[in-house]
C-alpha atoms as a PDB file:
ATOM      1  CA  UNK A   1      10.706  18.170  18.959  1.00  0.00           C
ATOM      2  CA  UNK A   2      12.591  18.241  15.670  1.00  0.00           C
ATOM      3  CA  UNK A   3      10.504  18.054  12.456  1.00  0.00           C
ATOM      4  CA  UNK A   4      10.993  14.209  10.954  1.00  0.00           C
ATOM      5  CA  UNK A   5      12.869  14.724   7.764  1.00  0.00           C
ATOM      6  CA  UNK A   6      11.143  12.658   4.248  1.00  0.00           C
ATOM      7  CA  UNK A   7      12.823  14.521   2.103  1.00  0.00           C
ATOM      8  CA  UNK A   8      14.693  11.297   0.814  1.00  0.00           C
ATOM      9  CA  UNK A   9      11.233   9.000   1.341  1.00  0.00           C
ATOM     10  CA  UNK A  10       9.484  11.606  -0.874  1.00  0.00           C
ATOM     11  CA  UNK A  11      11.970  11.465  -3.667  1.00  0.00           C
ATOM     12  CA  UNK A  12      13.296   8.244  -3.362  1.00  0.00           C
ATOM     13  CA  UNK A  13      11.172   6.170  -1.302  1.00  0.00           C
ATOM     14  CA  UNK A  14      10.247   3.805  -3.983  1.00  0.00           C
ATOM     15  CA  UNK A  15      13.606   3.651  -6.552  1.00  0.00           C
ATOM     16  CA  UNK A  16      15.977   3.899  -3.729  1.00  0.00           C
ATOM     17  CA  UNK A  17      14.415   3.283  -0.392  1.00  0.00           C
ATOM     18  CA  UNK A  18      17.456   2.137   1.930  1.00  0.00           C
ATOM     19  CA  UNK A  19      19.198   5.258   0.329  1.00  0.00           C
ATOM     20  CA  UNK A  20      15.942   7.583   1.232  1.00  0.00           C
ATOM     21  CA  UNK A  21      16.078   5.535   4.876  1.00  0.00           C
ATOM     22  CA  UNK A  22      19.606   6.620   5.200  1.00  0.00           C
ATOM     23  CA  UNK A  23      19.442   9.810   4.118  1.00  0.00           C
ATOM     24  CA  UNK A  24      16.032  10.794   6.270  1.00  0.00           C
ATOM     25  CA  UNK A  25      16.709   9.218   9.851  1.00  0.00           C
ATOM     26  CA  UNK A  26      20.641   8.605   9.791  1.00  0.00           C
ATOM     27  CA  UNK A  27      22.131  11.861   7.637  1.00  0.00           C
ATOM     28  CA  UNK A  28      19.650  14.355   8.994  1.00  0.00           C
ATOM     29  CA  UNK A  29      18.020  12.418  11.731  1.00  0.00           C
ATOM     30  CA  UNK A  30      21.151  11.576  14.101  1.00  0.00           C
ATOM     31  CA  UNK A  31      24.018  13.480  12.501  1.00  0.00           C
ATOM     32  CA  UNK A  32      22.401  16.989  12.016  1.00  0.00           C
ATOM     33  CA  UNK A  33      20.777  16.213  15.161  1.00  0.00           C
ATOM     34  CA  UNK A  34      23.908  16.104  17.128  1.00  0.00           C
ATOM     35  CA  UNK A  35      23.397  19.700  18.371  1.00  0.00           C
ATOM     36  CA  UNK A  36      25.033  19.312  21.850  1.00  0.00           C
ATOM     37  CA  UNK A  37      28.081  18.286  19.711  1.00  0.00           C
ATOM     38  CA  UNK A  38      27.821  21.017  16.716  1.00  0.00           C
ATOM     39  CA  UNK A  39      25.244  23.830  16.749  1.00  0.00           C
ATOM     40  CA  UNK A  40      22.796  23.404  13.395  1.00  0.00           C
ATOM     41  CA  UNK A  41      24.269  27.171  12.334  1.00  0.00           C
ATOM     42  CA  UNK A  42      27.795  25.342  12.752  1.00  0.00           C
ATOM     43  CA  UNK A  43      26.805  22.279  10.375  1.00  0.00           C
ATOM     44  CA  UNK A  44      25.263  24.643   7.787  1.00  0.00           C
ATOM     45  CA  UNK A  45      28.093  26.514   7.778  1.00  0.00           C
ATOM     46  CA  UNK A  46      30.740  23.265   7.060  1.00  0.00           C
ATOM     47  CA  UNK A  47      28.359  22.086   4.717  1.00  0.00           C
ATOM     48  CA  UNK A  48      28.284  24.798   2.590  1.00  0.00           C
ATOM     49  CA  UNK A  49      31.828  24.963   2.329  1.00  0.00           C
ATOM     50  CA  UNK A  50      32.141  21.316   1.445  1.00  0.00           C
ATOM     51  CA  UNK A  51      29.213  21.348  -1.521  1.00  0.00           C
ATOM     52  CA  UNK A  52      30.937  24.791  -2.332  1.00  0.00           C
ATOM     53  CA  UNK A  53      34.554  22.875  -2.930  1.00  0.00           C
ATOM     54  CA  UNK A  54      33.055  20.325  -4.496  1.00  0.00           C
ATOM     55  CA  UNK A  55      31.396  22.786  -7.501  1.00  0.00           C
ATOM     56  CA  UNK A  56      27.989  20.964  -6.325  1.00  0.00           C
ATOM     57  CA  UNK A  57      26.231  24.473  -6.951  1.00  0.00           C
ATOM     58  CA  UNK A  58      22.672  22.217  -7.528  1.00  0.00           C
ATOM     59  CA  UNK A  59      19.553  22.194  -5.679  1.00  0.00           C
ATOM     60  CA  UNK A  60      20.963  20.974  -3.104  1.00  0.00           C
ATOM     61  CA  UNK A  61      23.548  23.638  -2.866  1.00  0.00           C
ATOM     62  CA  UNK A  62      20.489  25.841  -2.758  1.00  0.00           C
ATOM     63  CA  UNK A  63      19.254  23.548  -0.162  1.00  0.00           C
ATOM     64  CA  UNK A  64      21.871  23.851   1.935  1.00  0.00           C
ATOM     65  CA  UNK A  65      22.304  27.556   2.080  1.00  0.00           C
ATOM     66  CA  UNK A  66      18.609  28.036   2.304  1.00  0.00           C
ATOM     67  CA  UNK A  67      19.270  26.001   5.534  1.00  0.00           C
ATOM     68  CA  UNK A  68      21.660  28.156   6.737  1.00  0.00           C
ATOM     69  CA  UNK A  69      20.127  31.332   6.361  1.00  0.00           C
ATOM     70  CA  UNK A  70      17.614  29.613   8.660  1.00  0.00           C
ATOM     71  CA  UNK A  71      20.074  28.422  10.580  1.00  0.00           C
ATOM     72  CA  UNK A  72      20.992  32.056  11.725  1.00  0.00           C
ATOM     73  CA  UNK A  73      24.149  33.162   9.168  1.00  0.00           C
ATOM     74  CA  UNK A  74      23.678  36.540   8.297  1.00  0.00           C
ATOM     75  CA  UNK A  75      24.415  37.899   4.335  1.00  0.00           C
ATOM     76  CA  UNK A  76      27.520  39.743   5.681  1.00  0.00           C
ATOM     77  CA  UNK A  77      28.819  36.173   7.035  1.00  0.00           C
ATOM     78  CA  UNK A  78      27.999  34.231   3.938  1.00  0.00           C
ATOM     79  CA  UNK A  79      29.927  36.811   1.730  1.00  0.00           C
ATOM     80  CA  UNK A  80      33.133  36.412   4.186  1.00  0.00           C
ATOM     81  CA  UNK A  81      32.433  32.778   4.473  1.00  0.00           C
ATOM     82  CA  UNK A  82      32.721  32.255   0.783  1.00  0.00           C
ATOM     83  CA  UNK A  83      35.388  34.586  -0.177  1.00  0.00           C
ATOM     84  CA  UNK A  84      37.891  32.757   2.817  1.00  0.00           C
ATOM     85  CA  UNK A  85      36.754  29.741   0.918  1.00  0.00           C
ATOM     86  CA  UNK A  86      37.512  30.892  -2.114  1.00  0.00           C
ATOM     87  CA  UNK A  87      41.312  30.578  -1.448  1.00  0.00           C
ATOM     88  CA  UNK A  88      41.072  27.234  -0.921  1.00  0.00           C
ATOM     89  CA  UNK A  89      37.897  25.878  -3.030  1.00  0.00           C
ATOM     90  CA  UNK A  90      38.764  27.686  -5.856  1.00  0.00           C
ATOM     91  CA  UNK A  91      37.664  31.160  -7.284  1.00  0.00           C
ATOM     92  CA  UNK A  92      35.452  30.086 -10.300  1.00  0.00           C
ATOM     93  CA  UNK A  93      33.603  27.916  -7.781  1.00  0.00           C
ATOM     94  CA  UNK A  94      32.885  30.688  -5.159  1.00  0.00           C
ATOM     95  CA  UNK A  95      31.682  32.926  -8.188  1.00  0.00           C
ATOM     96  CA  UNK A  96      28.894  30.064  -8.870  1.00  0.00           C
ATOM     97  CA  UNK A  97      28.599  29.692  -5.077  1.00  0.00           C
ATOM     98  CA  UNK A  98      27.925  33.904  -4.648  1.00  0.00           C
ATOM     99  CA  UNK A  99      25.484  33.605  -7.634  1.00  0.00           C
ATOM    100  CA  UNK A 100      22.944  31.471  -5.297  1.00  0.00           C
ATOM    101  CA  UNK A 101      23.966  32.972  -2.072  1.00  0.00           C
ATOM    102  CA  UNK A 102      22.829  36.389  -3.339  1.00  0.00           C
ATOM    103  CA  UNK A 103      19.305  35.502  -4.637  1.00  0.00           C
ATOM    104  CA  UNK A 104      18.530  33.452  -1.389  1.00  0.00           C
ATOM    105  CA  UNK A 105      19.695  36.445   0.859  1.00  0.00           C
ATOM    106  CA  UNK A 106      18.778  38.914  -1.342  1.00  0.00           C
ATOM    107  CA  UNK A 107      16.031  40.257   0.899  1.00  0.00           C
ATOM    108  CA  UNK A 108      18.512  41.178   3.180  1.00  0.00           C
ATOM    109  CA  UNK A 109      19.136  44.475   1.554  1.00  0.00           C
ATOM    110  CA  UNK A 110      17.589  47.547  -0.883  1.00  0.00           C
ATOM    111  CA  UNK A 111      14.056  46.865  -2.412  1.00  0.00           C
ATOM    112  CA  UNK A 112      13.541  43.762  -0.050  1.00  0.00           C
ATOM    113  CA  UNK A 113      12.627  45.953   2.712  1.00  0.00           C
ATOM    114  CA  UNK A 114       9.365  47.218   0.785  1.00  0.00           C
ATOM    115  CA  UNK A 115       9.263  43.381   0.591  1.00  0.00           C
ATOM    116  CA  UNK A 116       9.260  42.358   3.812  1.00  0.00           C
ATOM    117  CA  UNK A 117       7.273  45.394   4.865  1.00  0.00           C
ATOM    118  CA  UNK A 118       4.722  44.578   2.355  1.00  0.00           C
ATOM    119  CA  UNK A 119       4.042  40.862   3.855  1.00  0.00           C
ATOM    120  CA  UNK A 120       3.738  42.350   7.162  1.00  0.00           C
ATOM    121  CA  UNK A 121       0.243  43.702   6.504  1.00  0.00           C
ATOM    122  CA  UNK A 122      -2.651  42.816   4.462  1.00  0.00           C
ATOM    123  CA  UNK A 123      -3.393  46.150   2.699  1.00  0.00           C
ATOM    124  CA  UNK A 124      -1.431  46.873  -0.202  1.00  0.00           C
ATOM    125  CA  UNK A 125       1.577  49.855  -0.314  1.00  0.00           C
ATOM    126  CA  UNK A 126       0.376  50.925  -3.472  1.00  0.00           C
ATOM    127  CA  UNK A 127       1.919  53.709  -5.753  1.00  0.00           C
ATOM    128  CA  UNK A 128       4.393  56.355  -5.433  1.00  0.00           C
ATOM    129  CA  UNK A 129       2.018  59.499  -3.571  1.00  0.00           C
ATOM    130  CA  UNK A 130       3.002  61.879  -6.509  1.00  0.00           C
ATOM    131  CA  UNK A 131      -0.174  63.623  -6.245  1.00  0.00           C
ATOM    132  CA  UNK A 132       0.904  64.841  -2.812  1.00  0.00           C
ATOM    133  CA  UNK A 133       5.004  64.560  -3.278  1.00  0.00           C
ATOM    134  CA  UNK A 134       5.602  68.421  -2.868  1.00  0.00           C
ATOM    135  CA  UNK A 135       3.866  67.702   1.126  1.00  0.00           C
ATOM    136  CA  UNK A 136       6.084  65.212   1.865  1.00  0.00           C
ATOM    137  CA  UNK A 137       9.616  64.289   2.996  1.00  0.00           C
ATOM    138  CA  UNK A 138      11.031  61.235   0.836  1.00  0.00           C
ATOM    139  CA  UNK A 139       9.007  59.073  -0.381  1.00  0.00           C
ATOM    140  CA  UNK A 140       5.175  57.721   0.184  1.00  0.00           C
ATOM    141  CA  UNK A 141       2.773  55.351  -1.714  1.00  0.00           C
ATOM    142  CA  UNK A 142      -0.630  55.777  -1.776  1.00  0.00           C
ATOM    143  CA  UNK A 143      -3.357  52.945  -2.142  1.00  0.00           C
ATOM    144  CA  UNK A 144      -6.964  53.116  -1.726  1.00  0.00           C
ATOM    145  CA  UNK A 145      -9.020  50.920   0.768  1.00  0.00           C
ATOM    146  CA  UNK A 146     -12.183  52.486  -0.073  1.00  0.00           C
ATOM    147  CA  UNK A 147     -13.886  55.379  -1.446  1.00  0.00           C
ATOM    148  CA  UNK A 148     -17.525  55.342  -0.916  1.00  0.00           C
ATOM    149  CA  UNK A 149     -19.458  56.593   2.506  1.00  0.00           C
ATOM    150  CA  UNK A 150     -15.895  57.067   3.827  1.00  0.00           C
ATOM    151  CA  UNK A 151     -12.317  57.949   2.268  1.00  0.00           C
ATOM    152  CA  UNK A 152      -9.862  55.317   3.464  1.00  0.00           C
ATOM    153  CA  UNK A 153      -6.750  55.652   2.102  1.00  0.00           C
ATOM    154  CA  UNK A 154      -3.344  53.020   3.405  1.00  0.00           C
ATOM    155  CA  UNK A 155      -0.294  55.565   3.407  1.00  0.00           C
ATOM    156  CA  UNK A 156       3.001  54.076   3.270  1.00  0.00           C
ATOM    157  CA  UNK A 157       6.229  55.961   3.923  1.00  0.00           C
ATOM    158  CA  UNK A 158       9.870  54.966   3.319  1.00  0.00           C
ATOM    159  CA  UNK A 159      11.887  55.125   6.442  1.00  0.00           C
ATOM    160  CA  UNK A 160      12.590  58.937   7.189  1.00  0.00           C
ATOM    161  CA  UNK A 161       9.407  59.861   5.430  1.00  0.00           C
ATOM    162  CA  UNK A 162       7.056  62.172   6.482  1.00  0.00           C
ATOM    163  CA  UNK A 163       4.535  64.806   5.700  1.00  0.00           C
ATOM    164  CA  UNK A 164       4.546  68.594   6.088  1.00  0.00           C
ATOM    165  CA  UNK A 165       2.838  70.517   9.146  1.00  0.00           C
ATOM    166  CA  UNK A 166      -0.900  70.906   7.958  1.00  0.00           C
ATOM    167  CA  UNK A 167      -3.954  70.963   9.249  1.00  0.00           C
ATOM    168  CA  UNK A 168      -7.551  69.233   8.652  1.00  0.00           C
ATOM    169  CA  UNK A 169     -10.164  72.348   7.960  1.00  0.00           C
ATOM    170  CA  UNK A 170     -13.920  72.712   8.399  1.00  0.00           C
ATOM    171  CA  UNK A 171     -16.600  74.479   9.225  1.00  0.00           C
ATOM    172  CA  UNK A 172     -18.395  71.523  10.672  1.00  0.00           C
ATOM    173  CA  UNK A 173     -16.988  68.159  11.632  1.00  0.00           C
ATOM    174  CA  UNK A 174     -13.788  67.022   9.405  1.00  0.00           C
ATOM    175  CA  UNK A 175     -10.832  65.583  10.597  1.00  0.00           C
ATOM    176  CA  UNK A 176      -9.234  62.586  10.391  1.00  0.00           C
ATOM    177  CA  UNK A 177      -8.310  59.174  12.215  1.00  0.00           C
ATOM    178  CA  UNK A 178      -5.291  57.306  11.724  1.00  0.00           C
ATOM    179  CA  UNK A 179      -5.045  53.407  12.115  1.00  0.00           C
ATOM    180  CA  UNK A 180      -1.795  51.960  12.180  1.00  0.00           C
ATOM    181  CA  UNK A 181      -1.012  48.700  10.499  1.00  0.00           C
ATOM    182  CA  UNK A 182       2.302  47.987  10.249  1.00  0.00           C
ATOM    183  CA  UNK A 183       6.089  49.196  11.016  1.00  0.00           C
ATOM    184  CA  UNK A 184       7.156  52.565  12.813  1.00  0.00           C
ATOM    185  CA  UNK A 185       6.224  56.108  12.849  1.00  0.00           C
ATOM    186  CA  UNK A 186       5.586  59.474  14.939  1.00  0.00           C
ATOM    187  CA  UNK A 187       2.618  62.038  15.045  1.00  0.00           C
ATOM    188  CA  UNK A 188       3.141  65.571  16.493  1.00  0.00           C
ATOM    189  CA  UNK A 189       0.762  67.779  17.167  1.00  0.00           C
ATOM    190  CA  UNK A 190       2.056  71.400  17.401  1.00  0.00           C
ATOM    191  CA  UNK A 191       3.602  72.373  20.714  1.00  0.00           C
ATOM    192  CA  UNK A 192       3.479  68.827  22.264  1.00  0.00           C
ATOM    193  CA  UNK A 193       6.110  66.198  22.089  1.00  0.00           C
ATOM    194  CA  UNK A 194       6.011  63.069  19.256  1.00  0.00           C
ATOM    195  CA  UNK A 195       4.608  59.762  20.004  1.00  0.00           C
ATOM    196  CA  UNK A 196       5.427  56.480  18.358  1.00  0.00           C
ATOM    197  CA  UNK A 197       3.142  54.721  16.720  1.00  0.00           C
ATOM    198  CA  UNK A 198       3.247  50.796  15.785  1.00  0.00           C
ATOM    199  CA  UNK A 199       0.728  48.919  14.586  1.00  0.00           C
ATOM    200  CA  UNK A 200      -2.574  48.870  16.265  1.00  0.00           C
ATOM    201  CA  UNK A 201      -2.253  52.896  17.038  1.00  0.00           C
ATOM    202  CA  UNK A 202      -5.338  55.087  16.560  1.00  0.00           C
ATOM    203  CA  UNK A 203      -4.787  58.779  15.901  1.00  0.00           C
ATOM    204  CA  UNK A 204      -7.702  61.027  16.198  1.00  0.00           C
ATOM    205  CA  UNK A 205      -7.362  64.188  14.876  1.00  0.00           C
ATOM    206  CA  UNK A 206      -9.591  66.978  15.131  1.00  0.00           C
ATOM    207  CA  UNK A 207     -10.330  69.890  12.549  1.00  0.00           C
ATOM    208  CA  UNK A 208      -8.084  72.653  13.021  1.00  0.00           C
ATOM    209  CA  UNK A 209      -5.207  70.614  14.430  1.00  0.00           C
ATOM    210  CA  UNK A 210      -1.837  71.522  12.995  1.00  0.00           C
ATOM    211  CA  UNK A 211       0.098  68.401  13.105  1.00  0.00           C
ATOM    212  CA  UNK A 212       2.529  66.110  11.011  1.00  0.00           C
ATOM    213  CA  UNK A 213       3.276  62.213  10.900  1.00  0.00           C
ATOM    214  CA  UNK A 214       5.459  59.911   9.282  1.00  0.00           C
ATOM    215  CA  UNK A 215       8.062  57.096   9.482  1.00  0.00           C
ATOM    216  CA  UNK A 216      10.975  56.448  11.976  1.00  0.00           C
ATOM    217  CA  UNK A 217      14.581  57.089  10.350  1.00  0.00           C
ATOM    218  CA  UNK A 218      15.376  53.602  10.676  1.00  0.00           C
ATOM    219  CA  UNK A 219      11.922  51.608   9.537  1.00  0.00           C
ATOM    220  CA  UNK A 220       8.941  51.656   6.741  1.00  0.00           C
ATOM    221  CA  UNK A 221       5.515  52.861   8.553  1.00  0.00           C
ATOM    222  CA  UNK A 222       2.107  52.324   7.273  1.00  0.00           C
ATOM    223  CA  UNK A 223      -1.178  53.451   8.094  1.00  0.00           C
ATOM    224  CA  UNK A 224      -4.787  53.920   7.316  1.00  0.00           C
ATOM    225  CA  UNK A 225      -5.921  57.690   6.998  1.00  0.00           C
ATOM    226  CA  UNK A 226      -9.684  57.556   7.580  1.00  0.00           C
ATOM    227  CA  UNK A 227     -11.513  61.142   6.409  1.00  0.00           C
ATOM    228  CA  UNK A 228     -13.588  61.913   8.918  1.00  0.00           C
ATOM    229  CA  UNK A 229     -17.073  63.482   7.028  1.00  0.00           C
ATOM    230  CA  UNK A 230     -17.377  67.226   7.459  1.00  0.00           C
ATOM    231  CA  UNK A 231     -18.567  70.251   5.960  1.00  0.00           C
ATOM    232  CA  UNK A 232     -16.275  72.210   3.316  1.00  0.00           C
ATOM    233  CA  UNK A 233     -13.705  70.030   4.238  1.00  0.00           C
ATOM    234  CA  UNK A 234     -10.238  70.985   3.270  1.00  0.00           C
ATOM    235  CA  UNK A 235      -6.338  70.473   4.124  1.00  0.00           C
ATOM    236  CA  UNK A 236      -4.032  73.710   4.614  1.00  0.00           C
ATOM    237  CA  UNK A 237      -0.364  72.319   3.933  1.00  0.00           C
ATOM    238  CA  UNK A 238       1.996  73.946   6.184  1.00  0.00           C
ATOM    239  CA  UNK A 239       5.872  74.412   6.249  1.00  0.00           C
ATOM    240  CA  UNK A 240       8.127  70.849   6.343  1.00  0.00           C
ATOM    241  CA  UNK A 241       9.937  69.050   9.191  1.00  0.00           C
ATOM    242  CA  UNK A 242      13.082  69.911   8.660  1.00  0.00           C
ATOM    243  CA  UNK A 243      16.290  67.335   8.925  1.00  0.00           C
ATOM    244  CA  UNK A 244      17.425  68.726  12.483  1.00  0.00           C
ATOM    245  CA  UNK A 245      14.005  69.252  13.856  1.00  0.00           C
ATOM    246  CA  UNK A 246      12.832  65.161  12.596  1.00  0.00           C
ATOM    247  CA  UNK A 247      16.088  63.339  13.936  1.00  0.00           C
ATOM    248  CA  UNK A 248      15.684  65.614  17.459  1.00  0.00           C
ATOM    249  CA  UNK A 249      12.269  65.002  17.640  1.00  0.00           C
ATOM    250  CA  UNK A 250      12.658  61.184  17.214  1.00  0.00           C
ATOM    251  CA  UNK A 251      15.791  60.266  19.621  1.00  0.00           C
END
């Protein structure tokens, strides 16, 4: 069942309220309802267009394109929907048009991929690993969970990321245990083949294991590395995974 709108109620239910009735249950509850006549991504779509040719770049301009990125257009179909516009709507009024198109689908691209792969967990990325940079890949971020009875550290690496060959040392106990919490990544351990991890994965690796992980080519990975408690404890960093040995080893 569609969610009742009261947008109009809520704003104007008192000053205006046949104007709020008309705009709540006849505007957006019959005509945008009329999906076996127009699809909803359809209606965004001419609605943008109109406010766009109009120069009604307001809130509801906003509005309307937030609805249609939930409506299912894409960034790459906004951008040709507004430019073909633009021939007939005018140009200064698809450059005010872009302006509010890019911040509401500006997740779709560059930074907003930390972004969105930042609200998919509830540990934090953290900083740039620069401690450990020279045993990695691209880049990771580092953030703490704890430090106290147990090192538990939340590794995040950039799609393409991962760490060298190494290997957990000690003379008694040691290791480590991996627990992934969000995205996509591979572990290796020397002479076997990868495995893909997601989130919910748990990794134990033994001392004396030579072994790698890291994220797929195509997708951020996080996950926790838990220091398993040994004696004289130590990590021998190995040679890297090379470009042609990472994108075999993940087809």
């Amino acid at each position: 069942m569609a969610k009742k709108q009261t947008a109009g109620r809520d704003a104007l239910g008192s000053f205006a309220p046949k104007f709020a009735q008309l705009n709540d249950d006849v505007l957006f509850g019959e005509v945008w309802s009329r999906e076996d006549k127009l699809s909803l991504r359809d209606r965004s779509l001419v609605t943008v267009v109109a406010l766009m040719a109009q120069g009604l770049t307001d809130s509801s301009f906003s509005y309307h394109l937030e609805n249609a990125k939930k409506n299912g257009i894409t960034k790459e179909e906004i951008a040709e929907i507004l430019t073909h516009a633009a021939f007939y709507a005018g140009w200064p009024k698809a450059w005010a048009a872009f302006r509010m198109a890019k911040e509401i689908w500006k997740e779709e691209g560059g930074d907003d991929a930390k972004s969105r792969h930042q609200k998919s967990m509830i540990f934090p990325i953290g900083q740039p690993n620069d401690a450990y940079k020279q045993f990695f890949v691209g880049q990771s971020y580092l953030a703490p969970v704890s430090k106290e009875q147990v090192g538990i550290f939340n590794v995040t690496f950039e799609p393409g990321c991962r760490n060298h060959w190494h290997i957990h040392r000690a003379e008694k106990g040691g290791g480590q245990i991996l627990v992934c919490v969000a995205g996509r990544g591979y572990y290796q351990e020397w002479g076997k083949a990868p495995a893909l991890l997601t989130a919910g994965d748990v990794v134990n690796i033994p001392a004396g294991v030579k072994h790698w992980h890291g994220a797929a080519s195509d997708c951020w990975f996080s996950h926790l590395a838990v220091e398993v408690p040994g004696e004289k404890s130590s990590t021998e960093w190995l040679e890297p995974v090379g470009e042609k040995e990472y994108s075999e080893l993940t087809k």
